[in-house]
C-alpha atoms as a PDB file:
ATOM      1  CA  UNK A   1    -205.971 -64.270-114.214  1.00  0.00           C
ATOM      2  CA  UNK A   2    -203.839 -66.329-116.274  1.00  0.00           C
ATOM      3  CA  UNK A   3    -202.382 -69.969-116.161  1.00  0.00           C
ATOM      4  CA  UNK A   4    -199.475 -71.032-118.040  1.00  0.00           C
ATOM      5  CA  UNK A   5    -196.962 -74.169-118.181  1.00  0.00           C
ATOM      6  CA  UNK A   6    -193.433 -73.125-118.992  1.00  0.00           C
ATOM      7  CA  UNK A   7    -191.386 -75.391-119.938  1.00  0.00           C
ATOM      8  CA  UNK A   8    -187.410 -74.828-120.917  1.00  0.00           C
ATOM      9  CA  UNK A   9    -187.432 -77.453-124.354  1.00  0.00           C
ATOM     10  CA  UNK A  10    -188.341 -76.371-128.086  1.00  0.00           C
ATOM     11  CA  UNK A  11    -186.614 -75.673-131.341  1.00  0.00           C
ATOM     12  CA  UNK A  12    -185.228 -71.747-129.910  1.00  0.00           C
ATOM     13  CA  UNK A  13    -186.340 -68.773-128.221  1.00  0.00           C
ATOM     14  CA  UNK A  14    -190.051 -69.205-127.322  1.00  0.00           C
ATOM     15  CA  UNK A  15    -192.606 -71.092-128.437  1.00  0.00           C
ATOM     16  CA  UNK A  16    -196.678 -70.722-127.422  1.00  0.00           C
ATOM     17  CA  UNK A  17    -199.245 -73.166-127.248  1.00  0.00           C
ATOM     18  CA  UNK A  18    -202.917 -71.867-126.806  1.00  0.00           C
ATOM     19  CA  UNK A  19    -206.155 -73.189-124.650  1.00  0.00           C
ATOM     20  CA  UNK A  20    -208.519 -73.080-127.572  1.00  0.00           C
ATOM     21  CA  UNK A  21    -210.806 -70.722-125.602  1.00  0.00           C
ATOM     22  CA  UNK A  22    -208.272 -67.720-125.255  1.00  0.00           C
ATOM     23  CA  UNK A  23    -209.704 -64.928-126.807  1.00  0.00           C
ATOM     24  CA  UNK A  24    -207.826 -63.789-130.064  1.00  0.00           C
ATOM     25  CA  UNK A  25    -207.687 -60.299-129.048  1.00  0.00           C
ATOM     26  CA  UNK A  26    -205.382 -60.900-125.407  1.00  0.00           C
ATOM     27  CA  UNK A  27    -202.817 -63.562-127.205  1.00  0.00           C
ATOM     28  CA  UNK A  28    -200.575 -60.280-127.920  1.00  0.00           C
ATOM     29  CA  UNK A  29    -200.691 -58.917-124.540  1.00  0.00           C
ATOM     30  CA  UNK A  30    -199.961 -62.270-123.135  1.00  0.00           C
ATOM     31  CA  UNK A  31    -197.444 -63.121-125.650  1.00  0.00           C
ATOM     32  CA  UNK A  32    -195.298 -59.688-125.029  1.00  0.00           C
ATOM     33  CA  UNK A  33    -195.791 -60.095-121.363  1.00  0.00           C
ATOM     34  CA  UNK A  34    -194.456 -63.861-121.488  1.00  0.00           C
ATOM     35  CA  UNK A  35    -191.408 -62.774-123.287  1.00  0.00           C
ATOM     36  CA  UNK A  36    -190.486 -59.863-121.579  1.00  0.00           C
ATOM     37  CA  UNK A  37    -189.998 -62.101-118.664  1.00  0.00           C
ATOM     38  CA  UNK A  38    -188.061 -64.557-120.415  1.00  0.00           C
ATOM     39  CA  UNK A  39    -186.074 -61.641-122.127  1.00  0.00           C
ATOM     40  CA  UNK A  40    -183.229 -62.378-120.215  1.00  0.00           C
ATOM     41  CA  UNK A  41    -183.600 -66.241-119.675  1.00  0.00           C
ATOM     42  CA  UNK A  42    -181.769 -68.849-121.633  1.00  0.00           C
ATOM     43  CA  UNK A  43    -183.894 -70.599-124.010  1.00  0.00           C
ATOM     44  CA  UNK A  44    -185.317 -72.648-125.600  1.00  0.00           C
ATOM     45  CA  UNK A  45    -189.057 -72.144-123.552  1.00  0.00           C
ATOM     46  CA  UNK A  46    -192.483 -74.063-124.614  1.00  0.00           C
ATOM     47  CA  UNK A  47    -195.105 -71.903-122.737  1.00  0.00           C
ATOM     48  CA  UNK A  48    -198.531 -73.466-122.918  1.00  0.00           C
ATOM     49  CA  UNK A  49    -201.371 -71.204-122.025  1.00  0.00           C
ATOM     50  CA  UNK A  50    -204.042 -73.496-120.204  1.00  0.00           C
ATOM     51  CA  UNK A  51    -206.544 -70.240-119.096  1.00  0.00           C
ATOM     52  CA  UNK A  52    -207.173 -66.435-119.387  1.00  0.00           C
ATOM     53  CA  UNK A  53    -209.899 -64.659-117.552  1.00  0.00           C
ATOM     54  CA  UNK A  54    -210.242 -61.459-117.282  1.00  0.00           C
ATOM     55  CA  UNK A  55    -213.119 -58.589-116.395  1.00  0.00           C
ATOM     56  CA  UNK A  56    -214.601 -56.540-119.407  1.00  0.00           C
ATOM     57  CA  UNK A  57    -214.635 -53.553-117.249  1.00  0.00           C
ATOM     58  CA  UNK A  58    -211.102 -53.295-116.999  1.00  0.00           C
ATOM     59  CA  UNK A  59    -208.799 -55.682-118.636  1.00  0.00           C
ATOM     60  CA  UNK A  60    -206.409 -54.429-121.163  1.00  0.00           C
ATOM     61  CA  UNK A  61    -203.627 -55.729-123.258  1.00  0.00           C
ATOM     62  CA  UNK A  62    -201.222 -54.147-120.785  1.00  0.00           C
ATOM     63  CA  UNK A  63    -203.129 -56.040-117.952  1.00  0.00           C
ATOM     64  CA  UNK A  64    -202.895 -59.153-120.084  1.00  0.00           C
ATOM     65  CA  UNK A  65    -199.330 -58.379-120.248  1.00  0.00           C
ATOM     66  CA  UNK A  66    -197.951 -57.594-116.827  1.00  0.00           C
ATOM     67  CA  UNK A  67    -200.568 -60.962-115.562  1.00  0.00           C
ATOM     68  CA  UNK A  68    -198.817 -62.887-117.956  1.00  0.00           C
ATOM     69  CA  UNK A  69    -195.133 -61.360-117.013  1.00  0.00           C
ATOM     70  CA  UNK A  70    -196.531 -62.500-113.328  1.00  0.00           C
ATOM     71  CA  UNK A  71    -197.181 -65.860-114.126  1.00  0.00           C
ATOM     72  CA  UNK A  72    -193.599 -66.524-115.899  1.00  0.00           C
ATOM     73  CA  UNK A  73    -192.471 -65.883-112.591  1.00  0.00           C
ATOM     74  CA  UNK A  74    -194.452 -67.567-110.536  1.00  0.00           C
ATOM     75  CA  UNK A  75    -193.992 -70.663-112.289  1.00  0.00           C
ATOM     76  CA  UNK A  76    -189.866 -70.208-112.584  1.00  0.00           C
ATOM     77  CA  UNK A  77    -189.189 -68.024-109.248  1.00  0.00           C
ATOM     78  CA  UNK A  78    -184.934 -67.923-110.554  1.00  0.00           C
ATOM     79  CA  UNK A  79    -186.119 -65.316-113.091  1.00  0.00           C
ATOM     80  CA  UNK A  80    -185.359 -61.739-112.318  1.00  0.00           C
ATOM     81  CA  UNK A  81    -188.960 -59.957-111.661  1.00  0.00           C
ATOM     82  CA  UNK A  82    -188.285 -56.565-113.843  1.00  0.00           C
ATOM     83  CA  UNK A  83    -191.826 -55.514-114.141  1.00  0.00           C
ATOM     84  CA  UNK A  84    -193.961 -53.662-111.389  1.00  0.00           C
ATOM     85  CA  UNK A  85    -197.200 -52.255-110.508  1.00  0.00           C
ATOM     86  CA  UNK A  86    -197.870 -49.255-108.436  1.00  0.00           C
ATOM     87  CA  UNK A  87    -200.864 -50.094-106.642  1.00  0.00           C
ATOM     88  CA  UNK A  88    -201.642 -46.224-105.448  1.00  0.00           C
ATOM     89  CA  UNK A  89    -200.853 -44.876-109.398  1.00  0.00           C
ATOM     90  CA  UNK A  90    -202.100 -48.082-110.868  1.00  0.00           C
ATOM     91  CA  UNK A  91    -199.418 -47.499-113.180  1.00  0.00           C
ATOM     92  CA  UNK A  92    -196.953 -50.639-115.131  1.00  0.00           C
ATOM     93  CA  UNK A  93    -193.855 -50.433-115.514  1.00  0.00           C
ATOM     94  CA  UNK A  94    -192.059 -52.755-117.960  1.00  0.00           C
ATOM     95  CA  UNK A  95    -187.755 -51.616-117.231  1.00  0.00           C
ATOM     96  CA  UNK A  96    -185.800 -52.447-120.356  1.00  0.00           C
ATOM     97  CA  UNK A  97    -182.762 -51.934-118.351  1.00  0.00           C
ATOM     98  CA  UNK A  98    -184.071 -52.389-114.819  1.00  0.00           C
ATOM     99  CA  UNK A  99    -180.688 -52.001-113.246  1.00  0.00           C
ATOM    100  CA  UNK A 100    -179.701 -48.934-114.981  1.00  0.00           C
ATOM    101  CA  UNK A 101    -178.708 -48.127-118.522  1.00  0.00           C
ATOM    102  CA  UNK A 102    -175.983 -50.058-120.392  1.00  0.00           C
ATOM    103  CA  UNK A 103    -174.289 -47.399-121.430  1.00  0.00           C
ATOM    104  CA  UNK A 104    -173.953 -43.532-120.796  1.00  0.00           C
ATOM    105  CA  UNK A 105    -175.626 -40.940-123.116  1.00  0.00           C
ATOM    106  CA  UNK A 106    -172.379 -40.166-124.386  1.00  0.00           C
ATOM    107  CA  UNK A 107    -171.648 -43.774-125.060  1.00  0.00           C
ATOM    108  CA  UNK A 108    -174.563 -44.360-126.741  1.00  0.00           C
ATOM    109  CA  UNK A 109    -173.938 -41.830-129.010  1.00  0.00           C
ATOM    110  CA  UNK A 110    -171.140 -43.185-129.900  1.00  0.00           C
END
């Protein structure tokens, strides 16, 4: 479970204020998860993260990740949702381009 404050002010792109009790070793899953959901939003963002709990049996940094993704998005419900969980595979998916490529093979070759 995670609880974050986002807030669209700072100096550019995203900035991240920590709870002093969030664990060193989740701050990369949340941070990747918090801007992968902002990946597409207009900046600048402040995102304070106020609490991060999670189960030593089976929490992960990608857990960390797609919880934080979850939370952008539940605090700013305009954002496209471009993440998912399949609850039968228990598999995450984070879509770079989650309404198809921009561009062809072909075009991408150049």
């Amino acid at each position: 479970m995670i609880k974050i404050d986002v807030d669209s002010s700072g100096d550019g792109g995203v900035s991240f204020e920590w709870a002093p009790d969030i664990e060193h070793r989740w701050k990369l899953g949340i941070e990747f998860g918090v801007r992968y959901a902002l990946e597409r939003a207009r900046g600048p963002w402040t995102v304070r993260v106020l609490e991060h709990r999670s189960n030593p049996v089976d929490t992960s940094s990608i857990v960390a990740a797609f919880c934080a993704a979850k939370a952008v998005w539940d605090a700013c419900p305009e954002l496209e949702r471009t993440a998912s969980l399949d609850e039968e595979s228990l598999t995450f998916t984070f879509a770079k381009y989650p309404k198809g490529s921009p561009a062809t093979p072909r075009q991408a070759r150049g």
